[in-house]
C-alpha atoms as a PDB file:
ATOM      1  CA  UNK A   1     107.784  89.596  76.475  1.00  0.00           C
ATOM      2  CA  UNK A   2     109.086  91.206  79.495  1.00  0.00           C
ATOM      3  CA  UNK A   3     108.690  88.811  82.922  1.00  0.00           C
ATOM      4  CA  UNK A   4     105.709  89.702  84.820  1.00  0.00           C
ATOM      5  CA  UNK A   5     107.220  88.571  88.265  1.00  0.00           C
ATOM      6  CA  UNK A   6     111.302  88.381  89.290  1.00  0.00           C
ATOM      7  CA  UNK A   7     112.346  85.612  89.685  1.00  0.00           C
ATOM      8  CA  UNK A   8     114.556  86.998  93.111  1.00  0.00           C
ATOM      9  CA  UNK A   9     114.038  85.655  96.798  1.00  0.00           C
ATOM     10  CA  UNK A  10     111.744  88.508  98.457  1.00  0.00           C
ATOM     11  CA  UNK A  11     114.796  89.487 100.599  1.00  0.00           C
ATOM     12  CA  UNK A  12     116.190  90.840  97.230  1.00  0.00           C
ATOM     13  CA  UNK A  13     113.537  92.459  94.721  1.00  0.00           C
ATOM     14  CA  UNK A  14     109.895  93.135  94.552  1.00  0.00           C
ATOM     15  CA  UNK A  15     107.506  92.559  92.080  1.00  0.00           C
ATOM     16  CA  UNK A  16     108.405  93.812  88.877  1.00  0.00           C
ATOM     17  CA  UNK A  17     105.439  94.167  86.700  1.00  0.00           C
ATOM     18  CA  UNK A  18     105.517  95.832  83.530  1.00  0.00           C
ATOM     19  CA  UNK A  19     104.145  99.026  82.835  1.00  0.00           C
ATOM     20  CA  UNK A  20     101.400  98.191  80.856  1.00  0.00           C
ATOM     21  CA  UNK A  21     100.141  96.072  83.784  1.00  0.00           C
ATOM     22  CA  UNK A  22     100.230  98.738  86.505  1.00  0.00           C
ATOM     23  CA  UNK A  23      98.847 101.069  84.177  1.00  0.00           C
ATOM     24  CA  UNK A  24      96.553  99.018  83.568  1.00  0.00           C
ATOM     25  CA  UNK A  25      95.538  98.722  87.340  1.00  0.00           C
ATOM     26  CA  UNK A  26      95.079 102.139  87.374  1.00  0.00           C
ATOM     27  CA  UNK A  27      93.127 102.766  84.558  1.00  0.00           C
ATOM     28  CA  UNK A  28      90.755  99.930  86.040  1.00  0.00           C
ATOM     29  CA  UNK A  29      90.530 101.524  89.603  1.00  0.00           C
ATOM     30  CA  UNK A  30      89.855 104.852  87.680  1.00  0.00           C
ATOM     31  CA  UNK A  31      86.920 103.604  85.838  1.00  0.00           C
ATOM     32  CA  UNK A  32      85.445 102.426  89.142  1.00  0.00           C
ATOM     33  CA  UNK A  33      85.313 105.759  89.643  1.00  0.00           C
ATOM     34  CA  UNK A  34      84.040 107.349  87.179  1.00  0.00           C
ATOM     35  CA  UNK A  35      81.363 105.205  87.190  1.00  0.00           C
ATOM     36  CA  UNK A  36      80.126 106.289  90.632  1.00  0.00           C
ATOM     37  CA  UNK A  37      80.558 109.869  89.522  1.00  0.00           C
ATOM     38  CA  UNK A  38      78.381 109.237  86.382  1.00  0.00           C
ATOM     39  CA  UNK A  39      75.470 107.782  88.660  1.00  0.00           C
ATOM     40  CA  UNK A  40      76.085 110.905  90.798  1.00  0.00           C
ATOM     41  CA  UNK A  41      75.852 113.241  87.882  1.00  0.00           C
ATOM     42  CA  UNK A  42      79.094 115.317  88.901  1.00  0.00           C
ATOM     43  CA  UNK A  43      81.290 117.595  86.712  1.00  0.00           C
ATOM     44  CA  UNK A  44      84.621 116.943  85.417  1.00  0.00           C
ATOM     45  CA  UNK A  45      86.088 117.852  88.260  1.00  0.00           C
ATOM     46  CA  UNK A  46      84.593 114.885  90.192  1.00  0.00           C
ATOM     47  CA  UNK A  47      84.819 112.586  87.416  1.00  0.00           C
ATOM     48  CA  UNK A  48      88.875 113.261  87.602  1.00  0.00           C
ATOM     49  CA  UNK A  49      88.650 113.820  91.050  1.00  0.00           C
ATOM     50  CA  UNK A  50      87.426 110.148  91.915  1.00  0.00           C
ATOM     51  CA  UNK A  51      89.668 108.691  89.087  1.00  0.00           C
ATOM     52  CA  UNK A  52      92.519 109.710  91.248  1.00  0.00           C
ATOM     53  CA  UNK A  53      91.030 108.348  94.567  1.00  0.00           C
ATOM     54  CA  UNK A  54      90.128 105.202  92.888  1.00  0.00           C
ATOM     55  CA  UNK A  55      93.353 104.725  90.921  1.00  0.00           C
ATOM     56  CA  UNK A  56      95.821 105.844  93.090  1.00  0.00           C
ATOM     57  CA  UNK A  57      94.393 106.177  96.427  1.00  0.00           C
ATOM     58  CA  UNK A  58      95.325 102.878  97.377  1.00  0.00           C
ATOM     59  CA  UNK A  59      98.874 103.004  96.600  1.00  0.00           C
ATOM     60  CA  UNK A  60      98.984 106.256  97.872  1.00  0.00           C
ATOM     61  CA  UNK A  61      97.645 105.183 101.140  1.00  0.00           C
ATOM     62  CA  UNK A  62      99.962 102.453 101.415  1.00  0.00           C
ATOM     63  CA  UNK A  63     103.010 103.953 100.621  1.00  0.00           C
ATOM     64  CA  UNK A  64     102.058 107.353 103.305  1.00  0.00           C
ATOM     65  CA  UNK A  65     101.632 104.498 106.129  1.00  0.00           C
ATOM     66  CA  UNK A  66     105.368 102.318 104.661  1.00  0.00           C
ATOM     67  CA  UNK A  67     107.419 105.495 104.723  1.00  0.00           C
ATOM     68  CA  UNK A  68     109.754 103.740 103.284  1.00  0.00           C
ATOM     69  CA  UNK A  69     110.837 103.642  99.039  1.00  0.00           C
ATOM     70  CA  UNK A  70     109.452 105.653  96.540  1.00  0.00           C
ATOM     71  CA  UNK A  71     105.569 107.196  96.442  1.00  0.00           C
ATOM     72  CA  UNK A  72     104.477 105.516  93.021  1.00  0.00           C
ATOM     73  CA  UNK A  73     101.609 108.182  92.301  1.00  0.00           C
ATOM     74  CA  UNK A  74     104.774 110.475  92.313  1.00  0.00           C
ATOM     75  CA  UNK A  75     107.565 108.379  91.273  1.00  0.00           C
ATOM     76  CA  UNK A  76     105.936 107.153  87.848  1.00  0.00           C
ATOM     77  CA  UNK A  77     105.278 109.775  85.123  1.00  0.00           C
ATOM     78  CA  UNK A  78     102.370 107.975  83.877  1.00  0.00           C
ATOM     79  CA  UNK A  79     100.497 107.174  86.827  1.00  0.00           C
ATOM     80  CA  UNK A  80      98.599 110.595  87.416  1.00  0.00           C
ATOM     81  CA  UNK A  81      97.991 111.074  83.533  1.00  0.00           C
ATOM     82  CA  UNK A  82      96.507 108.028  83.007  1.00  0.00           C
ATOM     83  CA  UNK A  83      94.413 108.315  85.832  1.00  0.00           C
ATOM     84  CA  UNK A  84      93.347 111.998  84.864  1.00  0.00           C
ATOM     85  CA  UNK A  85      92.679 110.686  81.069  1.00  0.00           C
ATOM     86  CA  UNK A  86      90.561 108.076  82.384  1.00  0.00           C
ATOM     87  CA  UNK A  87      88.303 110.476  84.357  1.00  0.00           C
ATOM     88  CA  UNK A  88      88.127 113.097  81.254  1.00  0.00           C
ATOM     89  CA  UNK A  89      87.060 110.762  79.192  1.00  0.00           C
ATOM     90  CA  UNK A  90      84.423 109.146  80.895  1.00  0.00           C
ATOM     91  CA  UNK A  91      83.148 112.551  81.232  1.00  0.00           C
ATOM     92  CA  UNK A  92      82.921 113.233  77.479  1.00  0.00           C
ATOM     93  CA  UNK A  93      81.920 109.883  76.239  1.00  0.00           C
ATOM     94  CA  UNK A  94      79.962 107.863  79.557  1.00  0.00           C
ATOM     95  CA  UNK A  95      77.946 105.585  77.106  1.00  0.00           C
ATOM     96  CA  UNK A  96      80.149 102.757  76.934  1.00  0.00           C
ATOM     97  CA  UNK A  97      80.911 102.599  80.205  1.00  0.00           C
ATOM     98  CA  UNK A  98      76.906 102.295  81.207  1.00  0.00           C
ATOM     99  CA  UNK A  99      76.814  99.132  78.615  1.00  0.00           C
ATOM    100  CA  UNK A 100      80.257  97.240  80.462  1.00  0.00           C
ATOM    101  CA  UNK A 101      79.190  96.257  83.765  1.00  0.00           C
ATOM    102  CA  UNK A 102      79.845  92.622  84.336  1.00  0.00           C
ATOM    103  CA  UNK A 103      83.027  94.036  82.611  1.00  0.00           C
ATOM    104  CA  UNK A 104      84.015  96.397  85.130  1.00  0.00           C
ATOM    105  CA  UNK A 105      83.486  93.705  87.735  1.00  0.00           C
ATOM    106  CA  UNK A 106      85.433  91.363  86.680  1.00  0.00           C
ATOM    107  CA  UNK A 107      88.405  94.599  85.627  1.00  0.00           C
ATOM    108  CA  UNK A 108      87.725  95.605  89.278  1.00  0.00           C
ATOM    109  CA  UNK A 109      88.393  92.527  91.237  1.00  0.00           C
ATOM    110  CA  UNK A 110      91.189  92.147  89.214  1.00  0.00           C
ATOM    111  CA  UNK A 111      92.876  95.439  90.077  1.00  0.00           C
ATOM    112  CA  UNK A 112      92.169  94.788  93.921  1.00  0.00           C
ATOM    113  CA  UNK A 113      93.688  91.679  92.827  1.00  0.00           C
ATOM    114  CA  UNK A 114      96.810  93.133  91.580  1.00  0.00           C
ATOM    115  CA  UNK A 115      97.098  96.187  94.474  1.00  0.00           C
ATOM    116  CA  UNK A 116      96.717  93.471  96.670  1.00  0.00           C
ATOM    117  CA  UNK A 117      99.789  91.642  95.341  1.00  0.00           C
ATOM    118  CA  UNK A 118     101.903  94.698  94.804  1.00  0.00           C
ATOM    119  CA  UNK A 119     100.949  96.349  98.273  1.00  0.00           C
ATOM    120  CA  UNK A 120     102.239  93.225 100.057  1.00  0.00           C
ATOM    121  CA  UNK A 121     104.871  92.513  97.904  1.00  0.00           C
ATOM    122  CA  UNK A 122     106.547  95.817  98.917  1.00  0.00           C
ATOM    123  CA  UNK A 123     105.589  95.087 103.034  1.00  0.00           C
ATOM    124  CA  UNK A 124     107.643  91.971 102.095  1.00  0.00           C
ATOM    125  CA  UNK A 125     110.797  93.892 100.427  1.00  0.00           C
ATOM    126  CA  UNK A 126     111.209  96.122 103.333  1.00  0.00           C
ATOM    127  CA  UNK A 127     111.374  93.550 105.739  1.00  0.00           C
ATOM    128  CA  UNK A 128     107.398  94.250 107.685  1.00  0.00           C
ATOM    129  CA  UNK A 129     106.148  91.629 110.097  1.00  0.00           C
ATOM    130  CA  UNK A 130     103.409  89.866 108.635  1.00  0.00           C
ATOM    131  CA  UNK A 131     100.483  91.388 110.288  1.00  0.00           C
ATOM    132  CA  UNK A 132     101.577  95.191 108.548  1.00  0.00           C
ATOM    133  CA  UNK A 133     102.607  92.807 104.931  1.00  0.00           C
ATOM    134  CA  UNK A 134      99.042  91.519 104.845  1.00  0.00           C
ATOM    135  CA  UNK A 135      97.476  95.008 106.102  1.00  0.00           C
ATOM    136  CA  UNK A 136      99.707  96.927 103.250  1.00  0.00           C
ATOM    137  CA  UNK A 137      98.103  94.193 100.424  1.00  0.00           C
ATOM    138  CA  UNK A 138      94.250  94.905 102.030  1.00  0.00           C
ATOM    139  CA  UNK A 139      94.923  99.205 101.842  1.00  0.00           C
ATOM    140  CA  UNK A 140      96.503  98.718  98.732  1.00  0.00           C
ATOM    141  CA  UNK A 141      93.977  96.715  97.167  1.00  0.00           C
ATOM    142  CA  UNK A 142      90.739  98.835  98.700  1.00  0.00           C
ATOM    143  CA  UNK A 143      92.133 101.703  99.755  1.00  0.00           C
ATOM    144  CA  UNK A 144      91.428 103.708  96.902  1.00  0.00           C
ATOM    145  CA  UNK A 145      87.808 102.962  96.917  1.00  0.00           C
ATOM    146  CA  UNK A 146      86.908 103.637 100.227  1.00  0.00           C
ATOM    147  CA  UNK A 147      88.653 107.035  99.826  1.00  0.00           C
ATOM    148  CA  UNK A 148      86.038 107.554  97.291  1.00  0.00           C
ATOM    149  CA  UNK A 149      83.294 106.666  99.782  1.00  0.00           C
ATOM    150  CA  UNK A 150      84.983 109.124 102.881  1.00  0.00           C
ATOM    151  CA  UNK A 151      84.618 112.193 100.087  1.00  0.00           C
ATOM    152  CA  UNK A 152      81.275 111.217  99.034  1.00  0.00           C
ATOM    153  CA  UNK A 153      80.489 111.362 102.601  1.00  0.00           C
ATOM    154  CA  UNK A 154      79.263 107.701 102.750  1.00  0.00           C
ATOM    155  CA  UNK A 155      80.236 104.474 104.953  1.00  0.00           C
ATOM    156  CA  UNK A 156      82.633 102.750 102.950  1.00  0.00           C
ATOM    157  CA  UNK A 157      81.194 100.066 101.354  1.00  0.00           C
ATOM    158  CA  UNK A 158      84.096  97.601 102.732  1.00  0.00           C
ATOM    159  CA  UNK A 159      82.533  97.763 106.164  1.00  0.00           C
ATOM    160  CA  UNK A 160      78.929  97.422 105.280  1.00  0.00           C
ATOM    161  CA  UNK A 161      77.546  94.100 104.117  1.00  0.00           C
ATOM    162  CA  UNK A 162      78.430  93.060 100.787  1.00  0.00           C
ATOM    163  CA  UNK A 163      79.914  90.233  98.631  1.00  0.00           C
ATOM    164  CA  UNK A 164      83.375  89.419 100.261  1.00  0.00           C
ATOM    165  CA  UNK A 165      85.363  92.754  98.969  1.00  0.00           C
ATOM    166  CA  UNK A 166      87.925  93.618 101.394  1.00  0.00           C
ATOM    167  CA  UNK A 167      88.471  89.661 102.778  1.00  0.00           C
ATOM    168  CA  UNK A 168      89.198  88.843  99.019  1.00  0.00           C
ATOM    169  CA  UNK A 169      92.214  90.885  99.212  1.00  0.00           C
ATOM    170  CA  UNK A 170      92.704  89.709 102.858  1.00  0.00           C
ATOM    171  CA  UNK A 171      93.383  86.172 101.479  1.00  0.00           C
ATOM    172  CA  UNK A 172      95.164  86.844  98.633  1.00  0.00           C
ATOM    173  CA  UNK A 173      97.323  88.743 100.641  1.00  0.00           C
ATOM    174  CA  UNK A 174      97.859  85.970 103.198  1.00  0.00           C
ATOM    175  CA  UNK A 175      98.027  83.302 100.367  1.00  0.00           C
ATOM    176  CA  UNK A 176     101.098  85.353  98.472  1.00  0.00           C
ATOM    177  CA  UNK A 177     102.784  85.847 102.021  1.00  0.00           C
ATOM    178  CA  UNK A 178     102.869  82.515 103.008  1.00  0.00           C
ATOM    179  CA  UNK A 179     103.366  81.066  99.993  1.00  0.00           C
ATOM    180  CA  UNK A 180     106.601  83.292  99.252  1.00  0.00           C
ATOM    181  CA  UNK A 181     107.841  84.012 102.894  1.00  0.00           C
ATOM    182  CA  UNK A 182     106.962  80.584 104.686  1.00  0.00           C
ATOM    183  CA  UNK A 183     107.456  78.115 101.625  1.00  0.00           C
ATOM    184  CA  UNK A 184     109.977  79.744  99.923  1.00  0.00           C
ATOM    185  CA  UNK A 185     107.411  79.284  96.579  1.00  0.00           C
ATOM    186  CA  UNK A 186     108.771  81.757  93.414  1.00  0.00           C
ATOM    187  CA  UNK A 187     107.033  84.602  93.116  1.00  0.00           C
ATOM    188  CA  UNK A 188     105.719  83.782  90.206  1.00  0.00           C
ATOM    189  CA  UNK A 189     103.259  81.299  91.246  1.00  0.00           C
ATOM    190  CA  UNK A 190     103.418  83.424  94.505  1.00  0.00           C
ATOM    191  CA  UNK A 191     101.488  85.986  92.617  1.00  0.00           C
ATOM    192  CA  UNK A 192      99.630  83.858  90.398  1.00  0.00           C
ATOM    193  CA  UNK A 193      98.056  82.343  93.579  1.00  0.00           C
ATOM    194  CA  UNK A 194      97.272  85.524  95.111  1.00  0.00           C
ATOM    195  CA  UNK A 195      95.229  87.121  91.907  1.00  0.00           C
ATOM    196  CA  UNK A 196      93.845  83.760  91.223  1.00  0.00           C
ATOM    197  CA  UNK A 197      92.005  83.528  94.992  1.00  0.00           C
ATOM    198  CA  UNK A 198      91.300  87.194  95.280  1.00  0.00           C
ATOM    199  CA  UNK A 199      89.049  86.665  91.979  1.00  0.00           C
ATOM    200  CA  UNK A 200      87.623  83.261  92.731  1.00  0.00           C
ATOM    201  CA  UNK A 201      86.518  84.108  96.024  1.00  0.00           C
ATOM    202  CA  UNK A 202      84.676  87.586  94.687  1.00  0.00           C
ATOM    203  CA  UNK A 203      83.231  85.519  92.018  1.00  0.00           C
ATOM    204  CA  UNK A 204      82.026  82.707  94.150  1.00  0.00           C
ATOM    205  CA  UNK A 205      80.724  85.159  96.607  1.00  0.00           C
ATOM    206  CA  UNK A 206      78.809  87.187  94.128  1.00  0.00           C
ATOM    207  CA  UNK A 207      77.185  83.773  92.238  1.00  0.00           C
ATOM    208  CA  UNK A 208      75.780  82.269  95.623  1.00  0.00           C
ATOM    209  CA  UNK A 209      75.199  85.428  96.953  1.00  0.00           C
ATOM    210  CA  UNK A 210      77.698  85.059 100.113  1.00  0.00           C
ATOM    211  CA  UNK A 211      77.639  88.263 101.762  1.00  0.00           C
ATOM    212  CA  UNK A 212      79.741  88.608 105.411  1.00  0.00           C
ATOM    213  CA  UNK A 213      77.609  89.122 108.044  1.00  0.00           C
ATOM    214  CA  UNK A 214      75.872  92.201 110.270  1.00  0.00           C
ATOM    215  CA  UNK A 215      74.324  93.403 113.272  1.00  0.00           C
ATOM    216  CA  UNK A 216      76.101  89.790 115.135  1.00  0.00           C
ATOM    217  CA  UNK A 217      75.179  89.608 118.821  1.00  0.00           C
ATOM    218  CA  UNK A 218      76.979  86.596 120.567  1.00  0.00           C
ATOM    219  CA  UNK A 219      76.529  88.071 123.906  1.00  0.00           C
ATOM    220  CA  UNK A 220      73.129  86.018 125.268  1.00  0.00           C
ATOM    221  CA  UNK A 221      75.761  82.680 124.220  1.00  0.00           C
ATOM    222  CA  UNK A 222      78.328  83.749 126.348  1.00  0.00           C
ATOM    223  CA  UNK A 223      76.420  85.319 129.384  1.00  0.00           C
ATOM    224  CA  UNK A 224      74.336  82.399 129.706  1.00  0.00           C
ATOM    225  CA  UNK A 225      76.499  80.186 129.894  1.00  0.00           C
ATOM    226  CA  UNK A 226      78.502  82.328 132.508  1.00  0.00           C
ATOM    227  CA  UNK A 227      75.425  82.946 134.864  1.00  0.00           C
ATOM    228  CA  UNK A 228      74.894  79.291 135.017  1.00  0.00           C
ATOM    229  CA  UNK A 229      78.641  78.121 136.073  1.00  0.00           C
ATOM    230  CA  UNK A 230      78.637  80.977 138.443  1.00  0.00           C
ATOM    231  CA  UNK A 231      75.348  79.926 139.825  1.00  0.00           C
ATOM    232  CA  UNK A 232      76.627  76.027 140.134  1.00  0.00           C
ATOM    233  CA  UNK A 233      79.634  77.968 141.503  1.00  0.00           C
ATOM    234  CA  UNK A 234      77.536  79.585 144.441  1.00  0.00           C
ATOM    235  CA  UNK A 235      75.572  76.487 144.836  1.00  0.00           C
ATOM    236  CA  UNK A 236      78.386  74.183 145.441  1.00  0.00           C
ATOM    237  CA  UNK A 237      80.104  76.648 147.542  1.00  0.00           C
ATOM    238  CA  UNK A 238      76.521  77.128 150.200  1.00  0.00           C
ATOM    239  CA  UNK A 239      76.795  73.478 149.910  1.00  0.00           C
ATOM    240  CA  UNK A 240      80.314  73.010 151.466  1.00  0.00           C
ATOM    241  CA  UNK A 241      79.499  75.123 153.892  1.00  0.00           C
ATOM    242  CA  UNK A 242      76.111  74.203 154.811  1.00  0.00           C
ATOM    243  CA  UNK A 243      78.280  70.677 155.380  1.00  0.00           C
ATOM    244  CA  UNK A 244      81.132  71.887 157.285  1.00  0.00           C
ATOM    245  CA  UNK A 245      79.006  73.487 159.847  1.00  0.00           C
ATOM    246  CA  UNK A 246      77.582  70.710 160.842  1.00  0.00           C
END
């Protein structure tokens, strides 16, 4: 059984997952894909179109904004394959795909999950300040799908209201940073804490329904307050000088 995790200091090696696992991811993020093209009754071409964008999009994303290493869409020769066979097949056979969903939400929180981990585990390698580590983890992890939104011609989903997506991957992220980076922890648990967060908060926000909020106006809380110093302000000032003429 090959180690899921190395066991270096993040100064030294990044996450080494076997290739099972990352194909794996891929396959996932593809089928979130597909899906959307099967409710949108498109051809093959956009059910292997938004395979790619789902599965690799992410990554891709991540690693055109790093500049830095390899470009893993490109770099691995199973990646784009995998991703392609994903989309052709949902095309031919759909059916069990429309009888899986609570699957594919739980398969799809876990690939953000794991994109999360990987995209910040490579910020960390290359030496990124933590703001651009945790930002690499968040593309990474929903990068892919809000590609697929952008060609549908949609508002991502991330940025409308929803059930904690993108601040899932947010806190894994920041969990796997600090844990590794600050503490020192193995990356190991590093990563186990990251993927187990990112899922528990996506399933805790989706069984009490905890959705981030919209349409927030805080300004009448802050003006008010404002008017009325600046008024006690004024008052106090005609005051002082109502008493120093005299």
């Amino acid at each position: 059984m090959p180690e899921i995790f190395s066991a270096y200091s993040p100064e030294l090696a990044a996450v080494s997952l076997p290739t099972w696992v990352d194909l794996a991811s891929v396959v996932v993020g593809s089928a979130g894909g597909v899906v959307v093209a099967k409710q949108r009754h498109l051809d093959a071409v956009g059910f292997v179109g938004l395979a790619l964008l789902c599965g690799l999009g992410g990554g891709l994303i991540r690693d055109i904004m790093m500049q830095v290493g390899s470009v893993y869409m490109l770099d691995s020769p199973f990646a784009i394959p995998v991703s392609v066979a994903t989309g052709i097949l949902a095309f031919l056979f759909p059916r069990p795909l429309e009888s899986a969903g609570s699957l594919l939400e739980w398969l799809d929180i876990m690939a953000v999950a794991l994109f999360a981990l990987v995209g910040t585990d490579k910020a960390v390698v290359y030496g990124f300040y933590p703001p651009a580590c945790v930002l690499m983890g968040i593309m990474t992890g929903v990068g892919g799908g809000m590609l697929r939104d952008v060609f549908l011609g949609e508002v991502p989903r991330i940025f409308q209201r929803s059930n904690l997506y993108a601040l899932c991957a947010l806190c894994g992220s920041v969990a796997y940073y600090v844990a590794v980076v600050l503490f020192s922890v193995n990356k190991l648990w590093g990563g186990a804490l990251c993927v187990a967060l990112t899922i528990a908060l996506r399933r805790w926000s989706l069984h009490f329904d905890v959705r981030t909020p919209a349409d927030v106006d805080l300004t009448p809380r802050v003006v008010g307050p404002v008017k009325r110093a600046a008024r006690r302000v004024r008052v106090t000032r005609w005051r002082a000088g109502r008493r120093h003429s005299r």
